[in-house]
Protein backbone atom coordinates (compact mmCIF):
# COMPACT_ATOMS: atom_id res chain seq x y z
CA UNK A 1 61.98 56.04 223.39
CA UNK A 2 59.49 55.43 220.90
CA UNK A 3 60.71 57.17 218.27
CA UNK A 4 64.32 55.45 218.39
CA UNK A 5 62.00 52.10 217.93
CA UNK A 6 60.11 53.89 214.88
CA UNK A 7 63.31 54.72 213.06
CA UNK A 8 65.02 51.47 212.86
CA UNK A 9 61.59 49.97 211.87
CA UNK A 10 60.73 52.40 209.28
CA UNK A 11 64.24 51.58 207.64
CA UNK A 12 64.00 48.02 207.95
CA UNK A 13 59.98 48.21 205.86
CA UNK A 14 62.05 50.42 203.19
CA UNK A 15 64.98 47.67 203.05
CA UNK A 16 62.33 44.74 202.19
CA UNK A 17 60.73 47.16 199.67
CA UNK A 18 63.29 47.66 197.82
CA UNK A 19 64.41 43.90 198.10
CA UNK A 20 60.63 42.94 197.19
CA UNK A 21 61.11 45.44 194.81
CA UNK A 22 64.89 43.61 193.31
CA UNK A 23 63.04 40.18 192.96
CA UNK A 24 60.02 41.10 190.86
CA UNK A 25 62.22 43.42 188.47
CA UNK A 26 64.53 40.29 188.59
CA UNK A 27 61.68 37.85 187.64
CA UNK A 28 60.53 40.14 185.04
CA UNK A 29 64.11 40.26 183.12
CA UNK A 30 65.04 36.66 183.68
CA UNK A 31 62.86 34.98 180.56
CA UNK A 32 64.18 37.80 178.44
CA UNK A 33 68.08 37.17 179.37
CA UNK A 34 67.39 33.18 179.46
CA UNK A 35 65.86 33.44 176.26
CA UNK A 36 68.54 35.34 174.91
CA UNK A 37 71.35 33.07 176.58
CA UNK A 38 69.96 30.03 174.83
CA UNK A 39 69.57 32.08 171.38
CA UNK A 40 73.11 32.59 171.61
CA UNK A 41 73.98 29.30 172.46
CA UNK A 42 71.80 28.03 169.69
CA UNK A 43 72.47 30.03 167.14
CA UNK A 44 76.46 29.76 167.56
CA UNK A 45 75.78 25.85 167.48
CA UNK A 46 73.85 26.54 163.91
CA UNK A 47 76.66 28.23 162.52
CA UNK A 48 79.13 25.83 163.44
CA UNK A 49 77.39 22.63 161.58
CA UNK A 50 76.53 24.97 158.90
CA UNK A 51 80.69 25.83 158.18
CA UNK A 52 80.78 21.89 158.29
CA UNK A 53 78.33 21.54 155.77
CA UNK A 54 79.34 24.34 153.77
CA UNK A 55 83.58 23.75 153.93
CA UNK A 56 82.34 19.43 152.70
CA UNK A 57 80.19 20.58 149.65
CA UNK A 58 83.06 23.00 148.88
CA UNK A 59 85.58 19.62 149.03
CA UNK A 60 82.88 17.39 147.31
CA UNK A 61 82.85 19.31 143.94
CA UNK A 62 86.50 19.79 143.97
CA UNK A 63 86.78 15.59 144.36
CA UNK A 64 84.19 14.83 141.16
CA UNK A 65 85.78 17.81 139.87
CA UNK A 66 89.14 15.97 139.32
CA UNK A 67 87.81 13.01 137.92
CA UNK A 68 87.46 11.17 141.00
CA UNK A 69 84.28 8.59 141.09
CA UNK A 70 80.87 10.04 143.04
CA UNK A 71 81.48 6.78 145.61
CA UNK A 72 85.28 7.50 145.84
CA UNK A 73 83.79 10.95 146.62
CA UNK A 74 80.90 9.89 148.98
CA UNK A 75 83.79 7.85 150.62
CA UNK A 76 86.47 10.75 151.25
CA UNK A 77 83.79 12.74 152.79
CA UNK A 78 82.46 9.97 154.89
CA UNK A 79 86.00 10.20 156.72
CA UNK A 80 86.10 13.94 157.17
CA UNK A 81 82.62 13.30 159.01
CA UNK A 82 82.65 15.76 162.42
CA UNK A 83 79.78 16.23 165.06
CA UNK A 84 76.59 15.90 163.45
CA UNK A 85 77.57 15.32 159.96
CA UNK A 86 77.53 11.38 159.50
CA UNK A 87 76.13 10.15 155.97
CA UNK A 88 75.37 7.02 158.00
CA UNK A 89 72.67 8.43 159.79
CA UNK A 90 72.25 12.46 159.52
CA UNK A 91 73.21 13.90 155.97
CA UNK A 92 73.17 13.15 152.38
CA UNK A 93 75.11 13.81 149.77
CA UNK A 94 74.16 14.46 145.81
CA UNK A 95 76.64 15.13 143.50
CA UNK A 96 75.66 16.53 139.85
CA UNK A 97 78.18 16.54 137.22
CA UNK A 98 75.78 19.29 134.20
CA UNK A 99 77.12 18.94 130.73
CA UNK A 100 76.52 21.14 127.63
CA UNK A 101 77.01 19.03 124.78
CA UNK A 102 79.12 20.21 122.35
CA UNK A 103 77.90 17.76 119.15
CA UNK A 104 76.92 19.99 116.30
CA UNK A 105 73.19 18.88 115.19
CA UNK A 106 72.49 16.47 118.59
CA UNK A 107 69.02 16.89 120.03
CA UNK A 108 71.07 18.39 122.90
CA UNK A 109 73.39 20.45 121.45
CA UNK A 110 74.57 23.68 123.77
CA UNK A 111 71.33 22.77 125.86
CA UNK A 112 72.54 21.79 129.41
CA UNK A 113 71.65 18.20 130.26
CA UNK A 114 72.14 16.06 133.95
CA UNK A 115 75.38 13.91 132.83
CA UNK A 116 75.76 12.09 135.89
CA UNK A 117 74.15 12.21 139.29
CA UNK A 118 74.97 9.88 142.76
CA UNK A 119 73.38 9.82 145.87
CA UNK A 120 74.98 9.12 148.84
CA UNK A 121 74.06 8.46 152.64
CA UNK A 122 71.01 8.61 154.97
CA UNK A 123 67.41 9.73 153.89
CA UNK A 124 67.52 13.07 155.26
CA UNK A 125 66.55 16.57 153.30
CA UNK A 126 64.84 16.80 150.03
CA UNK A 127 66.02 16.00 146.31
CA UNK A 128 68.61 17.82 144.42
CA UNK A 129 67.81 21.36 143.35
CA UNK A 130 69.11 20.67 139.96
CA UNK A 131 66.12 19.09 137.80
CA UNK A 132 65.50 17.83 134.70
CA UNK A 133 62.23 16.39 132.74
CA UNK A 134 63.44 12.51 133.88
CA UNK A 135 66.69 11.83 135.42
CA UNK A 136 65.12 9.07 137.05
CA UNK A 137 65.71 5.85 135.17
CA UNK A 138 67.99 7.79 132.23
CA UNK A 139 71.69 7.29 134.15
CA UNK A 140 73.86 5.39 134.06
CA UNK A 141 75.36 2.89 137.03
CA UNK A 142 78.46 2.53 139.32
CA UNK A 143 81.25 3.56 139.17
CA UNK A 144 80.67 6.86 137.26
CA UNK A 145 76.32 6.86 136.94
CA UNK A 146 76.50 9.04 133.31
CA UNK A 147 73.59 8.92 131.46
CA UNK A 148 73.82 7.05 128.40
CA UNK A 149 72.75 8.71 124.82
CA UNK A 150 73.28 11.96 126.59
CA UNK A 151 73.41 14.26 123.22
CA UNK A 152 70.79 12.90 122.59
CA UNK A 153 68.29 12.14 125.47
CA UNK A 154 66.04 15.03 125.84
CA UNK A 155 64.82 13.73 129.22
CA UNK A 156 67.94 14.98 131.14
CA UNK A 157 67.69 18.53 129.84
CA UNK A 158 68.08 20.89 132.83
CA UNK A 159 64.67 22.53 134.21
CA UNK A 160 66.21 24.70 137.32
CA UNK A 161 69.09 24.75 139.56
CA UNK A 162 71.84 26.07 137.43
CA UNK A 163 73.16 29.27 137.19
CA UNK A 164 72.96 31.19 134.06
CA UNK A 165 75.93 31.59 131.35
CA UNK A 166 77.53 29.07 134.09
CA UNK A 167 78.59 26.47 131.72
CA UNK A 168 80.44 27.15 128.36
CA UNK A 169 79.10 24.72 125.11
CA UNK A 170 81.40 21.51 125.40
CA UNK A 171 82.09 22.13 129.43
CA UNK A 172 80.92 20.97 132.11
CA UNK A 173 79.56 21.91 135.87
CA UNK A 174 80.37 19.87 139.12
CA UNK A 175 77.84 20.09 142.16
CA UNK A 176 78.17 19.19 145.54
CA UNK A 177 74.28 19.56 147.91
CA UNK A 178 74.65 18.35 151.45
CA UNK A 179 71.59 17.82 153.69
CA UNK A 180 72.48 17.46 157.49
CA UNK A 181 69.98 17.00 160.40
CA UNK A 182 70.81 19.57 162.95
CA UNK A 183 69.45 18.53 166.52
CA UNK A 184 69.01 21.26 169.16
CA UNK A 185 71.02 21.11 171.74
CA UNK A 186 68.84 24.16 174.26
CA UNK A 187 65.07 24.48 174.62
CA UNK A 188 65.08 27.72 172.36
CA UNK A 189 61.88 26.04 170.34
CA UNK A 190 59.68 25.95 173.47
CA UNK A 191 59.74 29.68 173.82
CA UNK A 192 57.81 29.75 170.30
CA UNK A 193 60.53 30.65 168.13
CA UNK A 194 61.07 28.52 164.61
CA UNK A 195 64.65 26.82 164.97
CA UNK A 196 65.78 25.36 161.92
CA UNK A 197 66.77 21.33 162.29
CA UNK A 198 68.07 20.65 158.92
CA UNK A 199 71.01 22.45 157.04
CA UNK A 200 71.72 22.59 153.47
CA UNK A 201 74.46 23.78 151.79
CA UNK A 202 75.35 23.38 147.34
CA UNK A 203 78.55 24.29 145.92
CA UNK A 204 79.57 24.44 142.19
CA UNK A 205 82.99 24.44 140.70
């Protein structure tokens, strides 16, 4: 009689082992595969504001590109805004038009030079990466902002940002930088990983 009672007892201390067992190896796993859920999740959400940003830059020097005004530009891609892309509130647009005069003996002569520049939405992001010694205060205003005296204004020469053997003497180099705020949208960060929450994105054409 009392070893029918043993069995059944001895089998019921191995079940709640091995379920014991179940929950710690389950507790153990569980940050790993919640951390990588929300990585996922996060990451995929990244991506997806960064094709935004990247597919309106793209459209934004193809606008200036054909002669169309940086605020008709700033405009057209104010109404193709989508999720967290607003220039009201979380991304700015610049738009650089670089020009290598063509005027035979000008100060500026095959030198590339910041012909026009416009700014466009929130305060988000940093300044353009196309520099020059002092665009500040050398362009020109609405509609078009082109620098005045620009064969001959050696303060909008071009200091970085441009791409060499980009631009043939007389021609000229449209730019498109978007800055976005990207807000997280998972607690990834409070695991101690770095999650970008800004996106930038330049296009030439």
């Amino acid at each position: 009689m009392a070893l029918r009672h043993l069995r059944p007892t001895r089998a019921r201390r191995e079940r709640r082992d091995a379920s014991g067992q179940s929950m710690i190896e389950m507790a153990m796993i569980m940050p790993i595969i919640v951390t990588l859920a929300l990585g996922v999740i996060e990451l995929s959400y990244a991506l997806l504001d960064q094709h935004v940003v990247t597919k309106m830059t793209r459209e934004g020097a193809n606008l200036i590109s054909r002669d169309s005004s940086p605020a008709f530009a700033a405009q057209a891609l104010q109404s193709m805004r989508t999720g967290n892309v607003d220039f009201a509130s979380t991304a700015k647009v610049i738009f650089t038009v670089v020009k290598r005069p063509a005027t035979t003996g000008a100060p500026n002569y095959d030198i590339p030079i910041v012909y026009s520049r416009y700014t466009y939405g929130a305060s988000v992001g940093s300044g353009s990466a196309i520099t020059c010694g002092a665009c500040s205060g050398n362009l020109g205003t609405a509609p078009d902002y082109i620098a005045p005296n620009s064969d001959t204004n050696t303060a909008l020469r071009v200091t970085t940002g441009v791409p060499a053997n980009s631009i043939s003497t007389g021609g000229m180099l449209y730019i498109t930088e978007i800055y976005s705020s990207h807000p997280l949208i998972t607690p990834f960060d409070r695991f101690g990983i770095a999650v970008p929450t800004a996106l930038y994105s330049i296009a030439y054409f």
